[in-house]
C-alpha atoms as a PDB file:
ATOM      1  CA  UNK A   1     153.369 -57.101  -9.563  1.00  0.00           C
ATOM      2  CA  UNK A   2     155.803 -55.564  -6.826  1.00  0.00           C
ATOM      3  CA  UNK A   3     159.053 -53.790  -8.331  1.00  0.00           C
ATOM      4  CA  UNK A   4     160.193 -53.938  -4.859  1.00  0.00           C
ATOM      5  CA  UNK A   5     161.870 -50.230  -3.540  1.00  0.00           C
ATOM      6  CA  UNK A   6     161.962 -50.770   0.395  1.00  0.00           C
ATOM      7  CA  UNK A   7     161.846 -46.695   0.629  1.00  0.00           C
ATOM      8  CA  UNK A   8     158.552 -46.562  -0.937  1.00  0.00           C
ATOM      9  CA  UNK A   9     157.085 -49.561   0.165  1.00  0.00           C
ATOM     10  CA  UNK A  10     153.283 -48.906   1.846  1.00  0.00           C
ATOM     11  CA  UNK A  11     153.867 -52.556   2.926  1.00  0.00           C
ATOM     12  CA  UNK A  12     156.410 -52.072   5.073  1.00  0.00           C
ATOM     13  CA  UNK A  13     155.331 -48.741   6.650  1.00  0.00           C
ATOM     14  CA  UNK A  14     156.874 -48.771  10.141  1.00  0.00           C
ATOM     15  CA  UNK A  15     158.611 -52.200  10.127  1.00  0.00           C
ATOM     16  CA  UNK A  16     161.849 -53.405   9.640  1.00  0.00           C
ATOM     17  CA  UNK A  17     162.944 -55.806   6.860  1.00  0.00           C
ATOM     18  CA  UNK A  18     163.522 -55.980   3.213  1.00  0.00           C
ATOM     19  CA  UNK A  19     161.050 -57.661   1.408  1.00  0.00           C
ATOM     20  CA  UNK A  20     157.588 -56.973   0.513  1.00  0.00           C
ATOM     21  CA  UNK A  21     154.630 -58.008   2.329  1.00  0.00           C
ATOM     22  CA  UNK A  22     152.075 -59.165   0.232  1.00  0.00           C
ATOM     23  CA  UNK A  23     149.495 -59.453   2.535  1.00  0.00           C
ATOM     24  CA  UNK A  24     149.846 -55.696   3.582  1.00  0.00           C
ATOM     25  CA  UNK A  25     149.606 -54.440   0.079  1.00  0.00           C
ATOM     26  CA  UNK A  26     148.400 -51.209  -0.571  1.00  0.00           C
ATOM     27  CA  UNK A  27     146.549 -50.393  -3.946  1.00  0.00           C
ATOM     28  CA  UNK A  28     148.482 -47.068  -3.771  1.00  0.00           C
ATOM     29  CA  UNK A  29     151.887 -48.213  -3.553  1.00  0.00           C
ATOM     30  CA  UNK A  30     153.844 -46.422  -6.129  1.00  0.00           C
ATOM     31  CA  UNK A  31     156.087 -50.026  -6.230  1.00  0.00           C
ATOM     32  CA  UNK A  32     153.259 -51.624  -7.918  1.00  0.00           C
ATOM     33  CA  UNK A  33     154.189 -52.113 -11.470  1.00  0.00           C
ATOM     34  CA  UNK A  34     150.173 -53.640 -13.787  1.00  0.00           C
ATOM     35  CA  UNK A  35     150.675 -54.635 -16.977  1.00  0.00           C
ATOM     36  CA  UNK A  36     147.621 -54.993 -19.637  1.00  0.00           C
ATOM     37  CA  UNK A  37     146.399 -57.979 -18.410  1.00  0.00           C
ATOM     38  CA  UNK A  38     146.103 -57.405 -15.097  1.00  0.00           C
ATOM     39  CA  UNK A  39     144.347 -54.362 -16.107  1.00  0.00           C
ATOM     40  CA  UNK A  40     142.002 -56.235 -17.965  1.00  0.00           C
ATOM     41  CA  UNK A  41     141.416 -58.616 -15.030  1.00  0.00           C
ATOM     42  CA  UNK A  42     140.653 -55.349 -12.389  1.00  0.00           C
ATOM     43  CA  UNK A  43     137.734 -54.953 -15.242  1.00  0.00           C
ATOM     44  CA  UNK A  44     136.237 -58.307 -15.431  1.00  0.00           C
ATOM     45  CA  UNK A  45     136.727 -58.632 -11.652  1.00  0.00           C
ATOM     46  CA  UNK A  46     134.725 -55.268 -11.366  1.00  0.00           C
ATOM     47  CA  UNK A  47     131.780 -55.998 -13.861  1.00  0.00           C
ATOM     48  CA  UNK A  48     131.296 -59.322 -11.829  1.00  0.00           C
ATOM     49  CA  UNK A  49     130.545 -57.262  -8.675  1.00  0.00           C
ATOM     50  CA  UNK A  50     128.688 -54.981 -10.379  1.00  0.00           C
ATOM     51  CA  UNK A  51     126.267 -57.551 -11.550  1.00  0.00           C
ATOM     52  CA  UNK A  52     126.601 -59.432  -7.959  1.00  0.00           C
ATOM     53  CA  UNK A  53     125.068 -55.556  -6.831  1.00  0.00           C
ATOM     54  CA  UNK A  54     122.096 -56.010  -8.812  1.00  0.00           C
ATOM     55  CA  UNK A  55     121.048 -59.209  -7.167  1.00  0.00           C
ATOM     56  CA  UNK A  56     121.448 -58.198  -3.480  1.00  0.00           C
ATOM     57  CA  UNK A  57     119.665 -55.945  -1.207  1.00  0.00           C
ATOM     58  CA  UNK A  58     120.594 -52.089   0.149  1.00  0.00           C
ATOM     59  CA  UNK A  59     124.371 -51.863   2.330  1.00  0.00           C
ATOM     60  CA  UNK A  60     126.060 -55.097  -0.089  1.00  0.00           C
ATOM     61  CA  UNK A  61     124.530 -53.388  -3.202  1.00  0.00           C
ATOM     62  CA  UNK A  62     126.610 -50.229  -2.542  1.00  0.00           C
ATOM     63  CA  UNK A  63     129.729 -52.304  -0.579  1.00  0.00           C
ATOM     64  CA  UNK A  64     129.817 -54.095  -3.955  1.00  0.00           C
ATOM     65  CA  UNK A  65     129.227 -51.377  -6.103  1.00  0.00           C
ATOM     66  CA  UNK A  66     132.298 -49.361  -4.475  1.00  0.00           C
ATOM     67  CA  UNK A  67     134.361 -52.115  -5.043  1.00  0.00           C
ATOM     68  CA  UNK A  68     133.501 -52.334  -8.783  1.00  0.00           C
ATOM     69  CA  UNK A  69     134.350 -48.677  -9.074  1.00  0.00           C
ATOM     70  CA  UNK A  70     137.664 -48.789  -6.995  1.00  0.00           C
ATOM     71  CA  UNK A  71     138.835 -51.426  -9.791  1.00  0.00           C
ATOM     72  CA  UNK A  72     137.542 -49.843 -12.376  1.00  0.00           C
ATOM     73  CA  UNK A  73     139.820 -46.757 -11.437  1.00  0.00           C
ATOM     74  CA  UNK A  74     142.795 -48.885 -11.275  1.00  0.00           C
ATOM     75  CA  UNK A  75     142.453 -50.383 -14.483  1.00  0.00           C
ATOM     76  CA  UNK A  76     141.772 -46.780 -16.019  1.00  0.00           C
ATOM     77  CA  UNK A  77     144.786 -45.328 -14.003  1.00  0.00           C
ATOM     78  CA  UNK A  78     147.056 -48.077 -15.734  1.00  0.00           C
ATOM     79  CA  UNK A  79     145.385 -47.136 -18.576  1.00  0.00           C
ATOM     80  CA  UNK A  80     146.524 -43.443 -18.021  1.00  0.00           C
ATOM     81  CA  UNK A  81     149.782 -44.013 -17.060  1.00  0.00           C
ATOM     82  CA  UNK A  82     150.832 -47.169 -18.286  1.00  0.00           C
ATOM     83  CA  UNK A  83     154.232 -47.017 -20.767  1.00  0.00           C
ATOM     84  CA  UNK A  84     154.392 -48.559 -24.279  1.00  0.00           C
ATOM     85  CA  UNK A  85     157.115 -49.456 -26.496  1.00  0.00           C
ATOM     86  CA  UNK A  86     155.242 -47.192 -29.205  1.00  0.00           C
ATOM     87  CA  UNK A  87     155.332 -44.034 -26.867  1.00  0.00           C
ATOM     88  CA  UNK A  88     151.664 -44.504 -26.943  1.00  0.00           C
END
C-alpha cells in the first residue's frame, strides 16, 4: 500500500506530477505503508521460490534464492517496525 507523500516518493524521482507510479515502485520507499497480511504474503511468496530453487539448475537457483531472501527481509522489517494498537 502507497500512503502517497510526493516529497518522498522513489516513484517519482526526477519527474513531475502528483501521483504515484506503481509501476516504478521501489521496495525502499519510505511511502510504503504493509500491513500483516501482506507481510504474510512476502513469506509464502518467498518459500515458493525457495522451493522453485531446489528444482532448477546453478544461475536460477541463486536468482531465485535472492529473491526469497529479499522478501523474507521485508516481511521481517514489517515485522520490526510495524505499529500495533497494543504498543507491541
Amino acid at each position: 500500500m502507497c500512503v502517497y507523500k510526493p516529497g518522498k516518493a522513489l516513484c517519482r524521482r526526477g519527474m513531475t506530477g502528483n501521483a504515484p507510479t506503481r509501476d516504478d515502485c521501489v521496495s525502499t520507499c519510505t511511502n510504503i505503508a504493509r500491513t500483516d497480511h501482506p507481510a504474510a504474503r512476502l513469506r509464502n511468496r518467498a518459500d515458493t521460490l525457495a522451493t522453485k530453487a531446489g528444482l532448477v539448475p546453478g544461475p536460477l537457483a541463486q536468482r531465485l534464492q535472492r529473491s526469497a531472501a529479499t522478501l523474507r527481509a521485508a516481511a521481517e522489517h514489517h515485522d520490526g517496525t510495524r505499529l500495533t494498537t497494543d504498543g507491541s
